[in-house]
C-alpha atoms as a PDB file:
ATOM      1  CA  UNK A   1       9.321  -2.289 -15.147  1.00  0.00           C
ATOM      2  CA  UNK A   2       8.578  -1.898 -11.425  1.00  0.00           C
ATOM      3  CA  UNK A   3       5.507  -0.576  -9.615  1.00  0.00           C
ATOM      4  CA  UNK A   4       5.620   1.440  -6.262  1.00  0.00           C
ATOM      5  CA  UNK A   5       2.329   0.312  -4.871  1.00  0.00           C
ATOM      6  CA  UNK A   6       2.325   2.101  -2.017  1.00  0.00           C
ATOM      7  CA  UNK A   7       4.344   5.824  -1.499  1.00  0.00           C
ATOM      8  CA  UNK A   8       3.661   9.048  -0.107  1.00  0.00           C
ATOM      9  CA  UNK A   9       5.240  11.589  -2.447  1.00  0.00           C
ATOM     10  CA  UNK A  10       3.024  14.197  -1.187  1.00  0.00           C
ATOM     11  CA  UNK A  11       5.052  14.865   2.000  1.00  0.00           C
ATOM     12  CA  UNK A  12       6.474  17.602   2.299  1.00  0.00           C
ATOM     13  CA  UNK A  13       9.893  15.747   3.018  1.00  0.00           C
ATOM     14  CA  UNK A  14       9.694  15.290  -0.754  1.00  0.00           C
ATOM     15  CA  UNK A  15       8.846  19.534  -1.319  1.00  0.00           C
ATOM     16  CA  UNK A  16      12.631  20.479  -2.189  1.00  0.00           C
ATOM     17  CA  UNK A  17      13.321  17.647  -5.005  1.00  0.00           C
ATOM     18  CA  UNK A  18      10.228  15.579  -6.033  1.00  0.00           C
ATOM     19  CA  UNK A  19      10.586  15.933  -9.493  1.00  0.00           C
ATOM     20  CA  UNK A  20      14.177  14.456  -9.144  1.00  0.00           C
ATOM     21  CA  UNK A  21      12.603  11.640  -6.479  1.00  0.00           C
ATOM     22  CA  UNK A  22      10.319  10.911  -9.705  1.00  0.00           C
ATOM     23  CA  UNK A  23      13.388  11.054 -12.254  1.00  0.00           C
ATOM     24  CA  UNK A  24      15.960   8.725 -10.477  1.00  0.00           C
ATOM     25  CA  UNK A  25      12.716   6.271  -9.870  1.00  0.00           C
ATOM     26  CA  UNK A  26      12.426   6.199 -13.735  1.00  0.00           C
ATOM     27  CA  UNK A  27      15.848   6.124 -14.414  1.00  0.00           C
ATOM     28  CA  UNK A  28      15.836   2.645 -11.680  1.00  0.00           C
ATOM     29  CA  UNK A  29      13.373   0.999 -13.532  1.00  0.00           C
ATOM     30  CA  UNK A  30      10.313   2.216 -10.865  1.00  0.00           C
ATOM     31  CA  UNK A  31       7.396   3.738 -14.040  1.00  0.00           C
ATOM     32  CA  UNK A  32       4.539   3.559 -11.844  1.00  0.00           C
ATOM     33  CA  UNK A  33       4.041   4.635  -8.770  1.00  0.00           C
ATOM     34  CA  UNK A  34       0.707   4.784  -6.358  1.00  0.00           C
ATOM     35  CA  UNK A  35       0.814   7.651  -3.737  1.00  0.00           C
ATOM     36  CA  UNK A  36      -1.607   6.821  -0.946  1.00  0.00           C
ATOM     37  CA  UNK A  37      -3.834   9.112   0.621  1.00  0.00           C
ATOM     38  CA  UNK A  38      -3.999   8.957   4.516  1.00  0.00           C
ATOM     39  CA  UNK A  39      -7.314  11.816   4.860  1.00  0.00           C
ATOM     40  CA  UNK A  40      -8.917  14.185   2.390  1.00  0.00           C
ATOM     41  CA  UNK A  41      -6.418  16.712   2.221  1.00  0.00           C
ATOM     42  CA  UNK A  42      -3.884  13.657   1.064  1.00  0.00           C
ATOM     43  CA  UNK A  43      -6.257  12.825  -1.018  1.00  0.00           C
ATOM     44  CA  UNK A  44      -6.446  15.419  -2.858  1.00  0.00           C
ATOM     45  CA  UNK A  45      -3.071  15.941  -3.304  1.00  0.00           C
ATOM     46  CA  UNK A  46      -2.487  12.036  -4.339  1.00  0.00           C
ATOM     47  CA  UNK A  47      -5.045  13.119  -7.450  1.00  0.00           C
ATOM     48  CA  UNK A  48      -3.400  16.119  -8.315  1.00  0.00           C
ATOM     49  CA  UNK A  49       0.060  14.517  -8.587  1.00  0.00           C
ATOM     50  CA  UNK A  50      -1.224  11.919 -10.683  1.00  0.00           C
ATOM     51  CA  UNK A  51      -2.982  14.547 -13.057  1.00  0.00           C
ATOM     52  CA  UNK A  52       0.819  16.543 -13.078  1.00  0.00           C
ATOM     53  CA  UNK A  53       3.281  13.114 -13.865  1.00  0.00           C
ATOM     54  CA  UNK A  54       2.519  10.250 -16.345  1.00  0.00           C
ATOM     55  CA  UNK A  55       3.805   8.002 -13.896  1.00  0.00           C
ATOM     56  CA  UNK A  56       1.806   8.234 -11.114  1.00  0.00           C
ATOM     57  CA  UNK A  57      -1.510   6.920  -9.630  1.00  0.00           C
ATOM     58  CA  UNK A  58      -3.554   7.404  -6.293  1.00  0.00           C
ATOM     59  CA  UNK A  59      -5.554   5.832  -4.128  1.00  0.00           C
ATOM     60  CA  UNK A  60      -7.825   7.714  -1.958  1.00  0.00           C
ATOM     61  CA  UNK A  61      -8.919   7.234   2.059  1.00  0.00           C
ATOM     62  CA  UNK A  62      -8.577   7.957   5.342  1.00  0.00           C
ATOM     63  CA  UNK A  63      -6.278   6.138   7.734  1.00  0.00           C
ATOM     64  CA  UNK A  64      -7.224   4.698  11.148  1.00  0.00           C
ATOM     65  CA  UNK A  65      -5.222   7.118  12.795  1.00  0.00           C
ATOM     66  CA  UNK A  66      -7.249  10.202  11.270  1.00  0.00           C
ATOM     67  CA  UNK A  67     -10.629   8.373  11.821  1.00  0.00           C
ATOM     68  CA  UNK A  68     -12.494  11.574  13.742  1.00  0.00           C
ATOM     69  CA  UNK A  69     -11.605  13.418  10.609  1.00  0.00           C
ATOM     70  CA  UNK A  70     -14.631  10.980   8.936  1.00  0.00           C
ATOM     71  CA  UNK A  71     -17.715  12.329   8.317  1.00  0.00           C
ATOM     72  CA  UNK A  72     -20.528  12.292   5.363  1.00  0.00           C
ATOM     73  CA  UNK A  73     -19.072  15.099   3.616  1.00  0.00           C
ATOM     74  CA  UNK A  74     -15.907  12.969   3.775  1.00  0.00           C
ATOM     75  CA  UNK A  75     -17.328  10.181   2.556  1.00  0.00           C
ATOM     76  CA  UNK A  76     -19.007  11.736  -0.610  1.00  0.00           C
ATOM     77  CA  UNK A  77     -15.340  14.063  -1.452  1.00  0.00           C
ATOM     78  CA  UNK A  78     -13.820  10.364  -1.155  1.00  0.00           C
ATOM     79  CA  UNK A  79     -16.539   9.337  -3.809  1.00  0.00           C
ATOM     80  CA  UNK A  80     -16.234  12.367  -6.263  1.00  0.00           C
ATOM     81  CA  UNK A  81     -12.535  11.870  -6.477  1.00  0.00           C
ATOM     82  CA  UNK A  82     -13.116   8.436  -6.857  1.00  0.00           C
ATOM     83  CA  UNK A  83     -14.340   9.152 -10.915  1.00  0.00           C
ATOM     84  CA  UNK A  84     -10.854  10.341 -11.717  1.00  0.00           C
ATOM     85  CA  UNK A  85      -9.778   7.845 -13.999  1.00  0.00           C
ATOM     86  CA  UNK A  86      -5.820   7.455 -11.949  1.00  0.00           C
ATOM     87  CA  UNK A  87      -7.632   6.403  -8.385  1.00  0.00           C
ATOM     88  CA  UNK A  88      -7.318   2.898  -8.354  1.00  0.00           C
ATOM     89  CA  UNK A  89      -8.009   2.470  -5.027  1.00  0.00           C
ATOM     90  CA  UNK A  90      -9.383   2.834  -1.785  1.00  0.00           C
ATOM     91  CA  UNK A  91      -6.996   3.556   0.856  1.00  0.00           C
ATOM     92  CA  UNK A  92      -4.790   3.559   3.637  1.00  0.00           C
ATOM     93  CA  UNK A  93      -7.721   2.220   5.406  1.00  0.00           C
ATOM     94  CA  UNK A  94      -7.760  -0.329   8.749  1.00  0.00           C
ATOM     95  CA  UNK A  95      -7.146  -0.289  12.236  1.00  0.00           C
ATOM     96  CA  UNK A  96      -3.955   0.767  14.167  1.00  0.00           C
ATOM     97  CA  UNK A  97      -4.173  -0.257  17.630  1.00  0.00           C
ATOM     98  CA  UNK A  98      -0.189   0.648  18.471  1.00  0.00           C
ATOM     99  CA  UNK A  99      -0.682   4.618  18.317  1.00  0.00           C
ATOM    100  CA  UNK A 100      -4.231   4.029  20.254  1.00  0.00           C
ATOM    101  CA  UNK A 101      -5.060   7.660  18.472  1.00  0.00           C
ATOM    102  CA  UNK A 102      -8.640   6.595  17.761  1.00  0.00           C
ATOM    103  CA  UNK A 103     -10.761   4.812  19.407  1.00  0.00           C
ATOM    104  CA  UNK A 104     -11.037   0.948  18.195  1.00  0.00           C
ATOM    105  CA  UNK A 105     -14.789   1.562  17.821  1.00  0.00           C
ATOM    106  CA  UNK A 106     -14.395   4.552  16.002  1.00  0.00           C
ATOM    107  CA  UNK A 107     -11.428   2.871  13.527  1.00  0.00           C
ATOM    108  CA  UNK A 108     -14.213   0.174  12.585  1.00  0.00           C
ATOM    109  CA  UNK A 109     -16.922   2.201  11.805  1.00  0.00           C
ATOM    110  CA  UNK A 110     -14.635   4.346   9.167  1.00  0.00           C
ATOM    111  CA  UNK A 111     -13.086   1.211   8.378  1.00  0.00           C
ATOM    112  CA  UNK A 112     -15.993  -0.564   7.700  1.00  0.00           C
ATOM    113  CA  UNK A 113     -17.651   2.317   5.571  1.00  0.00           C
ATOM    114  CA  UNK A 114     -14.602   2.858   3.688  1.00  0.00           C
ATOM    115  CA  UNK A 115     -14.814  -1.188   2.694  1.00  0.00           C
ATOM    116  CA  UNK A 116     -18.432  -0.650   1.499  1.00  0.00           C
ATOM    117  CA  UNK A 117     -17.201   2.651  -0.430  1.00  0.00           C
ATOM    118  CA  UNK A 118     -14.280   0.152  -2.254  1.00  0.00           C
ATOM    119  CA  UNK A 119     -16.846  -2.480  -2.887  1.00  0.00           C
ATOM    120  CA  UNK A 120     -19.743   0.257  -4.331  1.00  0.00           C
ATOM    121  CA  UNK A 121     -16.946   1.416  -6.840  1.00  0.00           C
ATOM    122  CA  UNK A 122     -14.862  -1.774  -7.800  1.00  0.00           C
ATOM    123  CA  UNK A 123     -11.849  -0.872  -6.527  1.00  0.00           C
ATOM    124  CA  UNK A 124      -9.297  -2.506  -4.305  1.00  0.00           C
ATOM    125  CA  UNK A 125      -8.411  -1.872  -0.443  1.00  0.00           C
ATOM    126  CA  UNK A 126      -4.775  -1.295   0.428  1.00  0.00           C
ATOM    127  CA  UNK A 127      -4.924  -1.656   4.557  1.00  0.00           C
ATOM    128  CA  UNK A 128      -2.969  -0.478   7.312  1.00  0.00           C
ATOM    129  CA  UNK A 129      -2.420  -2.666  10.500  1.00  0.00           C
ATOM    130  CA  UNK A 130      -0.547  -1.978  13.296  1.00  0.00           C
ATOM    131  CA  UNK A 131      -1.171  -4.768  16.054  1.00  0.00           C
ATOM    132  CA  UNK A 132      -5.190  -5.210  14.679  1.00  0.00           C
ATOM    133  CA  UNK A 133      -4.923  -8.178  12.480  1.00  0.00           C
ATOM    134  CA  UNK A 134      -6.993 -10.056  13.964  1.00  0.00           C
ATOM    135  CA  UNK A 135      -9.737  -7.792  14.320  1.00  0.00           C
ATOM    136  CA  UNK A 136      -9.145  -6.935  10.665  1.00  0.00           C
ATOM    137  CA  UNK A 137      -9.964 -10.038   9.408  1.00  0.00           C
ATOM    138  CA  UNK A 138     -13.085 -10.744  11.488  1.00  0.00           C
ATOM    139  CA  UNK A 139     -14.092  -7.339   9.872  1.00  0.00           C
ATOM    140  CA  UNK A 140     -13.397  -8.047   6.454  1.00  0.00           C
ATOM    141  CA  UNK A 141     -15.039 -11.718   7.143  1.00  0.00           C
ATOM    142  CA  UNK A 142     -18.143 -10.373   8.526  1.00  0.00           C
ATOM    143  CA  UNK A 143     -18.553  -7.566   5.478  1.00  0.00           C
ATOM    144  CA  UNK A 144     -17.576 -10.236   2.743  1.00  0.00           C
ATOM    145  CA  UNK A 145     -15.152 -10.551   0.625  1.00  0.00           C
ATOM    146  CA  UNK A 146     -16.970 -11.699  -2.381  1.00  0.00           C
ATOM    147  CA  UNK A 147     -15.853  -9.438  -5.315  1.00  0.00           C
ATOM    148  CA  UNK A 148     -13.492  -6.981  -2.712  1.00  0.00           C
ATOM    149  CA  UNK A 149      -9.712  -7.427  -3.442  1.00  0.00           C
ATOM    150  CA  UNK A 150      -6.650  -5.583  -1.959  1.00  0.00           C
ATOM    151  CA  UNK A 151      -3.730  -5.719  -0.355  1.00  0.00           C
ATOM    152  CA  UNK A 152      -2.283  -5.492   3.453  1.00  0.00           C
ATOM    153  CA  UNK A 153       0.514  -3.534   3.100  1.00  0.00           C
ATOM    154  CA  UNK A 154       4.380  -3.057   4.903  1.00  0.00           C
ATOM    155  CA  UNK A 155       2.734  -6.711   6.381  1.00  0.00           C
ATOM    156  CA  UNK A 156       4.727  -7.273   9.770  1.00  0.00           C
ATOM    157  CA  UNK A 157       3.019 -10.083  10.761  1.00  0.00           C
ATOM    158  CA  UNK A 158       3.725 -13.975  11.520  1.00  0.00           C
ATOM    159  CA  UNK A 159       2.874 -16.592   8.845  1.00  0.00           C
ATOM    160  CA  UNK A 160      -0.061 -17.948  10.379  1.00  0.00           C
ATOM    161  CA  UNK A 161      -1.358 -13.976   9.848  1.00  0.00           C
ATOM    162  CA  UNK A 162      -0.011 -14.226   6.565  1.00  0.00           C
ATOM    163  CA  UNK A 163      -2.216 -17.380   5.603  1.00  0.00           C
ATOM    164  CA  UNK A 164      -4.810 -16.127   6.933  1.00  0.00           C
ATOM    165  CA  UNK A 165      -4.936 -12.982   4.745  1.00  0.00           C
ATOM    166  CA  UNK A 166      -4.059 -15.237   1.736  1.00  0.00           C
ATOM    167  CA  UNK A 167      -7.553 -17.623   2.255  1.00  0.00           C
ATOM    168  CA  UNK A 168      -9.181 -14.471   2.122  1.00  0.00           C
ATOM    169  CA  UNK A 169      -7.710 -13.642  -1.287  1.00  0.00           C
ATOM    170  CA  UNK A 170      -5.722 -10.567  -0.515  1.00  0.00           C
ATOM    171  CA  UNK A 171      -2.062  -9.652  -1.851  1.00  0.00           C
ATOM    172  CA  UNK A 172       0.951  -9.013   0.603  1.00  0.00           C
ATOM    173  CA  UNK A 173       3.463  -6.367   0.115  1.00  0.00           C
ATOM    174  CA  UNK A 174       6.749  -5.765   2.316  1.00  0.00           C
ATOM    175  CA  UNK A 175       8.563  -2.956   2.635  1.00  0.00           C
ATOM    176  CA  UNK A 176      11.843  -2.001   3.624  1.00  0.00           C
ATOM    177  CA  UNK A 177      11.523  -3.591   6.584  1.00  0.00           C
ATOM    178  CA  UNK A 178      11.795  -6.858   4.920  1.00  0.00           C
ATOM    179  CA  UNK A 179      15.562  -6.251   4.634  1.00  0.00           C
ATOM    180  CA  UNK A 180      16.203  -5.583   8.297  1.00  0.00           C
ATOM    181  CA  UNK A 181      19.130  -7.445   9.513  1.00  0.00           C
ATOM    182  CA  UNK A 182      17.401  -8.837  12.608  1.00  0.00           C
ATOM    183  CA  UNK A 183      13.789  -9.126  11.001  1.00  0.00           C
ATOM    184  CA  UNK A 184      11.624 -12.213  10.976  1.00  0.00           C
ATOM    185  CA  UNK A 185       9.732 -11.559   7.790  1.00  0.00           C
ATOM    186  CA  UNK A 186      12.094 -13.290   4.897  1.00  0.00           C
ATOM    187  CA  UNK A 187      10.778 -17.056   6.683  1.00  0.00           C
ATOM    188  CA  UNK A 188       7.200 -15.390   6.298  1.00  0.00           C
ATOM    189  CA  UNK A 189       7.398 -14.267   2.918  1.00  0.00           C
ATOM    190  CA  UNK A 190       9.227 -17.320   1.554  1.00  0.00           C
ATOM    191  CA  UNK A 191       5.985 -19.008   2.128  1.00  0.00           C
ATOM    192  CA  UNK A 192       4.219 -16.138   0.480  1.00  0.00           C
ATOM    193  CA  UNK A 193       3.343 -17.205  -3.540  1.00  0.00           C
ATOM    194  CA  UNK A 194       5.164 -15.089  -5.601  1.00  0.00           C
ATOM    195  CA  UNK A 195       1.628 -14.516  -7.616  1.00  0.00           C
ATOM    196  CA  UNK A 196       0.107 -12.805  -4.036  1.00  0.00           C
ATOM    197  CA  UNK A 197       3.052 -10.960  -3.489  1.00  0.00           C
ATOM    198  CA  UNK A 198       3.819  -6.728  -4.295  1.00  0.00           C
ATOM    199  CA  UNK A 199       6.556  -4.302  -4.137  1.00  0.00           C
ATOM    200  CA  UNK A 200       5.876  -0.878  -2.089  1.00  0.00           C
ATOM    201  CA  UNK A 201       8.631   1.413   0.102  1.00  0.00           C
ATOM    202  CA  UNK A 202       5.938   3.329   1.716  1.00  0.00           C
ATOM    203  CA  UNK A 203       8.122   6.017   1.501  1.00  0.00           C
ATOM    204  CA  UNK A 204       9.599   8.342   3.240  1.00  0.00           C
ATOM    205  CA  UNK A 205       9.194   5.674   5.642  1.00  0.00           C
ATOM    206  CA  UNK A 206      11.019   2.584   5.751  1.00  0.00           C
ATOM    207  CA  UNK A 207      13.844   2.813   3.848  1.00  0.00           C
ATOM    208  CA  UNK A 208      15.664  -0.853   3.017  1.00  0.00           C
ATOM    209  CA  UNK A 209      19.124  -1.468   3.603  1.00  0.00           C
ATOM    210  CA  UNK A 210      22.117  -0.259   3.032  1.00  0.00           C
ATOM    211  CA  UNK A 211      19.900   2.880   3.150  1.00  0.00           C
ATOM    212  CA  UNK A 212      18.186   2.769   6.163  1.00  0.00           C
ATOM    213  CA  UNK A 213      18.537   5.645   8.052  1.00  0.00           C
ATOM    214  CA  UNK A 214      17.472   8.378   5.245  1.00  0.00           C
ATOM    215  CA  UNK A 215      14.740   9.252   3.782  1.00  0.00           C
ATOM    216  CA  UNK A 216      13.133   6.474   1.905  1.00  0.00           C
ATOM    217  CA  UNK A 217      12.156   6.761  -2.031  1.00  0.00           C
ATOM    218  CA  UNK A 218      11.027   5.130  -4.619  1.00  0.00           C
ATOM    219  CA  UNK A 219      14.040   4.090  -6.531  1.00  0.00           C
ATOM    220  CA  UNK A 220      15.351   1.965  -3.479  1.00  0.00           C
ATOM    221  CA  UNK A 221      12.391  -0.619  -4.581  1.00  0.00           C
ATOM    222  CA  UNK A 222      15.412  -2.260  -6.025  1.00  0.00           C
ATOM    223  CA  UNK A 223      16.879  -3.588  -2.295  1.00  0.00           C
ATOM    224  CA  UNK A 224      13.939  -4.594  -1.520  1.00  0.00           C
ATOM    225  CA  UNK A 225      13.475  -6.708  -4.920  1.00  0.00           C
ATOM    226  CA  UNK A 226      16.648  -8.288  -4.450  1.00  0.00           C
ATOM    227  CA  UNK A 227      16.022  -9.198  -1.129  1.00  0.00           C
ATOM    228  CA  UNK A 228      12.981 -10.947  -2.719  1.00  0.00           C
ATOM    229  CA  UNK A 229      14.826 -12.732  -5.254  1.00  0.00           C
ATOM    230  CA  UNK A 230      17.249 -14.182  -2.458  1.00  0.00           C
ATOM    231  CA  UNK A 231      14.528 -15.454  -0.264  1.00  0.00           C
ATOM    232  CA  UNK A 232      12.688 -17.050  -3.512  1.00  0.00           C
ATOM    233  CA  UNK A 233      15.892 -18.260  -4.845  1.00  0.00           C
ATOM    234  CA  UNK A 234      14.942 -16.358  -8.248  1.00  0.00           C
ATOM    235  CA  UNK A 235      16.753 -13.169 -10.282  1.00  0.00           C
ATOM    236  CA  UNK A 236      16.022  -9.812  -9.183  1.00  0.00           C
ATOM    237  CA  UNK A 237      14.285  -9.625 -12.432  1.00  0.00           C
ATOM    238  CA  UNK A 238      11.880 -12.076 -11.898  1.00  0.00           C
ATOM    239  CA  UNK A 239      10.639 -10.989  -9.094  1.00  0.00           C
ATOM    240  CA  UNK A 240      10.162  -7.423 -10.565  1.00  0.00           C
ATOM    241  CA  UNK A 241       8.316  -9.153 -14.001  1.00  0.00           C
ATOM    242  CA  UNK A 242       5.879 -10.575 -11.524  1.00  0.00           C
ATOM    243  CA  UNK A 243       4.805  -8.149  -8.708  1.00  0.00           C
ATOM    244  CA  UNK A 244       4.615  -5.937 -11.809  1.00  0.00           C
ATOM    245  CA  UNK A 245       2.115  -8.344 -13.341  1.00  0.00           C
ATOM    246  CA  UNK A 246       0.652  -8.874 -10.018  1.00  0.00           C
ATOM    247  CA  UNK A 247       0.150  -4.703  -9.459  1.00  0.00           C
ATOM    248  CA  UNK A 248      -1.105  -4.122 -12.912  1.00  0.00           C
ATOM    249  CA  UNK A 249      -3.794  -6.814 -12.308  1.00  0.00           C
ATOM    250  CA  UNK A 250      -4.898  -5.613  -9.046  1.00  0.00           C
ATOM    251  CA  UNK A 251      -5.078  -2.063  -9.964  1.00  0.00           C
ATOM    252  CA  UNK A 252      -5.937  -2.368 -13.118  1.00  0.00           C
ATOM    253  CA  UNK A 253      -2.771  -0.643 -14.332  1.00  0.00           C
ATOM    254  CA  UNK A 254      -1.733  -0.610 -17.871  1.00  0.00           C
ATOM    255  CA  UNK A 255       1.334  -3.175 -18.226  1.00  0.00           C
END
């Protein structure tokens, strides 16, 4: 089995065949997959696909990006659709300084509540960086990580980033771009532990090769597992026993 831990089936890029999107990721070994809110509307439609296929799970949050969208009514939506039992977790949530959409101070304060929300429930973070690590970790330093897990996903970053976000106790997940003929990231992830690492597409973004170009889905999770397996000199099967074991522990997924 193989868990999607971070897609967006709720675009509308997926309106004219998701049920199919959802069949050929069964049919590829993909039985779980986590759509991932980026603002309440998202949200809401993360839950409600989870309550219409077996296979799917949500996480709930609002991304850097959308940060003036924030507000206490937000917050307490966020925390009623927290309770349904297929949320297991808080997220995309961070800071994205490349789109400057938001401003930084504005990204932190969501940000910030959004890490007490995960931390008031029990549930993990999944994060979104673009060009903020650094201010990401201070953050996540100065609010404490004792008893917060998650993960920084589609990571992009160098391997000094990479350790960093492993003392912390966070998982890593790369996405298609992992696969990228010119990309940087197999030297980082070799020195990833396999036990810290997890699968994702972020689709429709992303997409690994040989299909880069279309529209990313979930059943491509298999490039990006092999690619993996290369880098860590193990089978394309290991690597999917163990992000598998590594997703169902974070989540708290049923193996």
């Amino acid at each position: 089995m193989i868990i999607d831990t971070h897609a967006h089936l709720y675009f509308d890029r997926f309106d004219e065949d998701r049920d199919a999107v959802i069949r050929r990721a069964s049919e590829s070994g993909v039985k779980k997959i986590i759509n991932i809110a980026v603002d309440l509307d998202s949200a809401r439609s993360c839950v409600r696909l989870a309550d219409e296929y077996d296979g799917l799970f949500a996480a709930v949050g609002v991304h850097p990006n959308d940060a003036q969208l924030f507000n206490d009514a937000t917050h307490d939506e966020l925390k009623r659709l927290i309770e349904h039992p297929k949320v297991v977790a808080v997220g995309e949530i961070g800071m994205d300084y490349y789109w400057n959409k938001t401003p930084p101070a504005l990204q932190e304060m969501v940000f910030r509540k959004q890490i007490q929300l995960a931390k008031d429930v029990g549930l993990p973070i999944v994060i979104h960086n673009r060009n903020a690590a650094s201010d990401i970790l201070k953050i996540l330093k100065s609010e404490g990580v004792a008893g917060l897990t998650g993960v920084f996903h589609c990571f992009s970053e160098d391997a000094t980033v990479a350790n960093d976000v492993l003392e912390l106790g966070f998982h890593i997940s790369f996405t298609g771009n992992l696969t990228f003929k010119k990309s940087t990231l197999p030297a980082v992830a070799k020195e990833v532990p396999l036990q810290r690492l997890l699968l994702e597409t972020d689709c429709p973004f992303l997409s690994p090769e040989p299909r880069r170009g279309r529209r990313n889905e979930p059943a491509y999770m298999i490039y990006i597992a092999k690619k993996l397996a290369e880098i860590k000199g193990l089978t394309p099967g290991e690597i999917c026993d163990e992000t598998t074991v590594n997703a169902v522990k974070l989540f708290g997924l049923e193996g």
